[in-house]
Every structure is written in structure tokens, then in C-alpha cells.
Protein backbone atom coordinates (compact mmCIF):
# COMPACT_ATOMS: atom_id res chain seq x y z
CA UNK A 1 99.53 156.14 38.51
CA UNK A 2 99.22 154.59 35.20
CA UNK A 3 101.78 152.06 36.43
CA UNK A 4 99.79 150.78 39.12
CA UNK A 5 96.62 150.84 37.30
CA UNK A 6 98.93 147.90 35.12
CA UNK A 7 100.28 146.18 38.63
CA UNK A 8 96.74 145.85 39.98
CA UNK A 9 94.98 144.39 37.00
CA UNK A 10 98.01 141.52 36.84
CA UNK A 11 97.79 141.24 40.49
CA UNK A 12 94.47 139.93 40.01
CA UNK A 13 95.30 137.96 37.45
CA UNK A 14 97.40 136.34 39.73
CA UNK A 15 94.90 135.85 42.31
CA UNK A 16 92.28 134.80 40.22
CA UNK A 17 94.56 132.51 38.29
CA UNK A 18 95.41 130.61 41.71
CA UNK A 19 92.16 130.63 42.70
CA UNK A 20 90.74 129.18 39.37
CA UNK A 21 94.03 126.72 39.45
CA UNK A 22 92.37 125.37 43.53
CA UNK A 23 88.99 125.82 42.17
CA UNK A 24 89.38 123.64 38.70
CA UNK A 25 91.74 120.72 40.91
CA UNK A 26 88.48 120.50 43.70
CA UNK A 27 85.90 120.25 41.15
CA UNK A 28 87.69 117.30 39.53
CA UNK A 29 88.54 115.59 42.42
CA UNK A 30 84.79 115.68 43.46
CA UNK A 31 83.98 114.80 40.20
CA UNK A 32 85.71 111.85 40.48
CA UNK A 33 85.01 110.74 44.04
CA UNK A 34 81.41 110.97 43.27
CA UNK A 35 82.30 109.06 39.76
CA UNK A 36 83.91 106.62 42.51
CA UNK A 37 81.10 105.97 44.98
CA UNK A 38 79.05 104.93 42.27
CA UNK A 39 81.25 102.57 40.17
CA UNK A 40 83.83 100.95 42.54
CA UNK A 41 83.58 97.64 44.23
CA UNK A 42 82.44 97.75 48.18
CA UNK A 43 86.10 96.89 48.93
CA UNK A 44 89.30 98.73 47.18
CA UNK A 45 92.49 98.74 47.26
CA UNK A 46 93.64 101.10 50.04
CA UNK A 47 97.07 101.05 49.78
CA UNK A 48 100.04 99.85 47.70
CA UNK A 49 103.21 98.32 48.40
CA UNK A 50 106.60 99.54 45.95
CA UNK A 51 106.05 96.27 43.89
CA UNK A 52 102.54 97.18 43.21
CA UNK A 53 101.09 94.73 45.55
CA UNK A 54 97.71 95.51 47.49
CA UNK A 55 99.25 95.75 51.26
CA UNK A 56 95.82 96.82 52.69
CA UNK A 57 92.02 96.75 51.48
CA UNK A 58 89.26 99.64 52.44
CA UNK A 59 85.94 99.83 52.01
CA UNK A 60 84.69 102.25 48.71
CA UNK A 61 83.21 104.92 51.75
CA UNK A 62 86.93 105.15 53.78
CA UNK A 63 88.98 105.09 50.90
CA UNK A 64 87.31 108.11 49.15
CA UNK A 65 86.77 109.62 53.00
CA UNK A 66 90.77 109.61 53.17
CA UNK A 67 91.29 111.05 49.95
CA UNK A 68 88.92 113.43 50.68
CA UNK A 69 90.34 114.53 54.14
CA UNK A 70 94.08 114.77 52.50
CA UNK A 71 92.42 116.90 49.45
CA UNK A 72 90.65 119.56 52.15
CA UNK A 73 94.31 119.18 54.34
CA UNK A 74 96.25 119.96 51.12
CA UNK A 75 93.94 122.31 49.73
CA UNK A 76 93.23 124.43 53.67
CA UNK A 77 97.40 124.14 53.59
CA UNK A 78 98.30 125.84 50.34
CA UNK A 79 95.36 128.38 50.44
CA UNK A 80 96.34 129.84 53.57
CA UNK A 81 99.95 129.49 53.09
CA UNK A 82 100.45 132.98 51.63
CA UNK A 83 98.49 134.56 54.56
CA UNK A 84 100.26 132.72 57.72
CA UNK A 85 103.74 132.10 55.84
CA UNK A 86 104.89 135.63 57.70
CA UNK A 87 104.61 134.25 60.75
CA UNK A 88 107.48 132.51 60.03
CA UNK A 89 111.33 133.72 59.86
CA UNK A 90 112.25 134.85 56.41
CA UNK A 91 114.86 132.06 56.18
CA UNK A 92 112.66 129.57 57.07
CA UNK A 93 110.55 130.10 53.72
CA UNK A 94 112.33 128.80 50.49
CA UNK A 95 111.40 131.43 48.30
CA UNK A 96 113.82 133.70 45.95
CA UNK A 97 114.85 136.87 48.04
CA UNK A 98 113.30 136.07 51.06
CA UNK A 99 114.59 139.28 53.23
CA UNK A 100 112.81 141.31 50.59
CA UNK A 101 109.74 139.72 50.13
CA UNK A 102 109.11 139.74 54.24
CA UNK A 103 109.55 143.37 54.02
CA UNK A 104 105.72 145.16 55.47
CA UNK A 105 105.81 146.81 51.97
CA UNK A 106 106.11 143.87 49.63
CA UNK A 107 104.25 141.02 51.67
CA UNK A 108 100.90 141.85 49.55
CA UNK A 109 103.43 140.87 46.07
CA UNK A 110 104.48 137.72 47.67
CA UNK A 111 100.77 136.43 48.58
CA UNK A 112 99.85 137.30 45.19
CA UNK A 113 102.92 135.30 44.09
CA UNK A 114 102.32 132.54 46.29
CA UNK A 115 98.78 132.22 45.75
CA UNK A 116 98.93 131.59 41.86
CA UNK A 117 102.18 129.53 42.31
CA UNK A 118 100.72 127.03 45.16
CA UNK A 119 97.52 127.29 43.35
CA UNK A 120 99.71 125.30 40.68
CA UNK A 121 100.44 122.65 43.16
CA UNK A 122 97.08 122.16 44.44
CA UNK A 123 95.88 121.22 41.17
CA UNK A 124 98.36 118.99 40.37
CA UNK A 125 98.43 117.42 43.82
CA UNK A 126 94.29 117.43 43.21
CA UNK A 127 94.87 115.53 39.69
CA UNK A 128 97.27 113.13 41.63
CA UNK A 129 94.42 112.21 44.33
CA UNK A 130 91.87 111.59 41.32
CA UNK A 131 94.07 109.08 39.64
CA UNK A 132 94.77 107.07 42.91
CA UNK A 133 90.76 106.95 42.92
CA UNK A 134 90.63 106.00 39.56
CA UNK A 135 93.94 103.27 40.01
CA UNK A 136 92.30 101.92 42.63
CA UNK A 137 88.63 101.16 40.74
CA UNK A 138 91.31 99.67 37.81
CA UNK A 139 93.44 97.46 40.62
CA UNK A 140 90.09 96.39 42.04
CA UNK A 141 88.89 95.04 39.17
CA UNK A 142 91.90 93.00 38.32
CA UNK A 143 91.86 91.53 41.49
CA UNK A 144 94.93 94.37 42.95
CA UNK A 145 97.12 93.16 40.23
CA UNK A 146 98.74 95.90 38.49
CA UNK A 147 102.52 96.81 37.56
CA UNK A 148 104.34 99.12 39.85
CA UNK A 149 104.37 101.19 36.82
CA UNK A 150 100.68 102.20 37.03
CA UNK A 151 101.32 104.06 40.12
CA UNK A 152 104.91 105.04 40.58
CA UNK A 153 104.68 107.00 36.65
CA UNK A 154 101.58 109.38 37.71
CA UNK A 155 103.73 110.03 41.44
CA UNK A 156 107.00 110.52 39.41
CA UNK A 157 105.66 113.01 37.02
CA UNK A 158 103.23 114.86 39.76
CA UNK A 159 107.15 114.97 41.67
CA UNK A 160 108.36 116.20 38.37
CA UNK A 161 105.83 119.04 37.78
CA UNK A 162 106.16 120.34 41.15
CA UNK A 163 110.09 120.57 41.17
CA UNK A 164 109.92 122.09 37.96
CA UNK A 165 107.24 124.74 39.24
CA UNK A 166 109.54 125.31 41.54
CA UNK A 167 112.78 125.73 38.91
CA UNK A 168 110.80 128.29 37.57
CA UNK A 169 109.77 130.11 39.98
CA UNK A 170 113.73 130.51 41.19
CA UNK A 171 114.12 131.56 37.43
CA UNK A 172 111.54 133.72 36.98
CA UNK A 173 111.37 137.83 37.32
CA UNK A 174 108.39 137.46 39.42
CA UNK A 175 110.59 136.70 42.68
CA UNK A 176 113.77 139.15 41.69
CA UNK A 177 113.95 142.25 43.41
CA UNK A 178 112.82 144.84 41.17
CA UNK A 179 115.64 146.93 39.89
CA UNK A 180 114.05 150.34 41.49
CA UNK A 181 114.78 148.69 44.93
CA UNK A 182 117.90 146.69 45.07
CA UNK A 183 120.27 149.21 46.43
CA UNK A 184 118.00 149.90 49.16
């Protein structure tokens, strides 16, 4: 009893962690879109080519729109992942253990997992939205000249965060099949 007493207070660790995690990447993104509306140009740079050339101009109100409708996609995606993700064949989801997480008895462990650990991604997807907003006040104001660099970096190290997130996630005890219950 003691033991579960332990299991339920870090189980909502977990899910307030994740939560917190989504919660802390929305309010910055809203901080900066609003930051946006009120200091970028009428027209921004909507879209960048691999060289770092402007390949298409929005106005301020549909660039921040679009952000803004891929941040509530993302966001809607990874929040309800850990509920609708057993609709799904085990092997279809890339997780450590699969067969034993889609067991009836440990699919409330694996949301709880999932919910911190894609609560990770959101923010850092999140983070990546706000710079593009904030790249694309920068690039307007030098006329959409700005080195690939500026953008490719921030996209490279969001790609690197989230593949080591998931490194560790194959590494870590949190997805292993307890030791009580692998011979069963």
C-alpha cells in the first residue's frame, strides 16, 4: 500500500510535469504572437527558401494566424496522443516494449509516460514556432536578408532535442518492463 501511495504521487508528477511542459510552451508562444502583432511590419516574411531567401511574403495577421493554427494542431496532437494512441496496433507505436505497455493493466503508466514525454516536445516545438515569429520580425527588417544560418541552427537543434528525448526515453527505466512482470 505504501508502494502505491509512492507510484501515485510520481504519477502526478508526471502528469503535472507534462502539463506544465504544454502549459509554459503556449504561454510563450502567445506571448510572442501578441509581442508580434504589435511590432512587426504589415507584410513579413512568410516563408523561406534553403538559402535563406524570402520565397513568399504574408501579411503580420496570416502569418501569426498560421503559426497559430500549427501551435493548436501540434499542441490538440500531442495532448491527446496518450488517450487515442490505443486505438492503434501496438507495433504501430514506437515506444520501448510496446506489447506490454498496450496491456488493459499498464495503459494508465504509458499515458502518464507519454504525457510528460510529449509534453517535452510540445514545448520545444512551441519555442521553435516563437523564434520563426521572432526571425521573421528580424528578416523583415533587413529587407528578408538573412543567412541560412539564422533559421536552419534553431530547426537543427529543435531536431536535435527531440531525437535526443527520444534516446532517452529508449534508455530510460521508465519504459522497461518492471522486473516483477517480465516472466509473465
Amino acid at each position: 500500500m505504501g508502494n502505491d501511495a509512492g507510484n501515485e504521487t510520481h504519477t502526478d508528477h508526471q502528469l503535472r510535469t507534462g502539463r506544465l511542459l504544454t502549459g509554459a510552451g503556449l504561454l510563450v508562444f502567445a506571448t510572442t504572437a501578441v509581442w508580434f502583432l504589435t511590432v512587426a511590419p504589415g507584410t513579413v516574411p512568410g516563408h523561406f527558401g534553403l538559402d535563406g531567401t524570402v520565397n513568399r511574403w504574408d501579411t503580420r495577421g496570416r502569418f501569426v494566424l498560421t503559426l497559430s493554427a500549427v501551435a493548436v494542431g501540434i499542441t490538440l496532437l500531442l495532448t491527446t496522443a496518450p488517450h487515442w494512441i490505443f486505438r492503434l496496433p501496438a507495433g504501430l507505436v514506437n515506444v520501448p516494449n510496446a506489447e506490454y505497455w498496450f496491456r488493459p493493466e499498464n495503459r494508465a503508466r504509458l499515458a502518464r509516460n507519454l504525457t510528460r514525454d510529449l509534453g517535452v516536445v510540445n514545448l520545444i516545438v512551441l519555442l521553435l514556432l516563437s523564434w520563426i515569429m521572432v526571425a521573421s520580425v528580424i528578416a523583415a527588417d533587413r529587407d528578408g536578408q538573412v543567412s541560412p544560418l539564422f533559421l536552419i541552427v534553431p530547426t537543427l537543434l529543435v531536431a536535435g532535442a527531440v531525437m535526443g528525448l527520444a534516446l532517452r526515453i529508449y534508455s530510460s527505466p521508465r519504459y522497461a518492463i518492471p522486473p516483477d512482470d517480465r516472466n509473465s
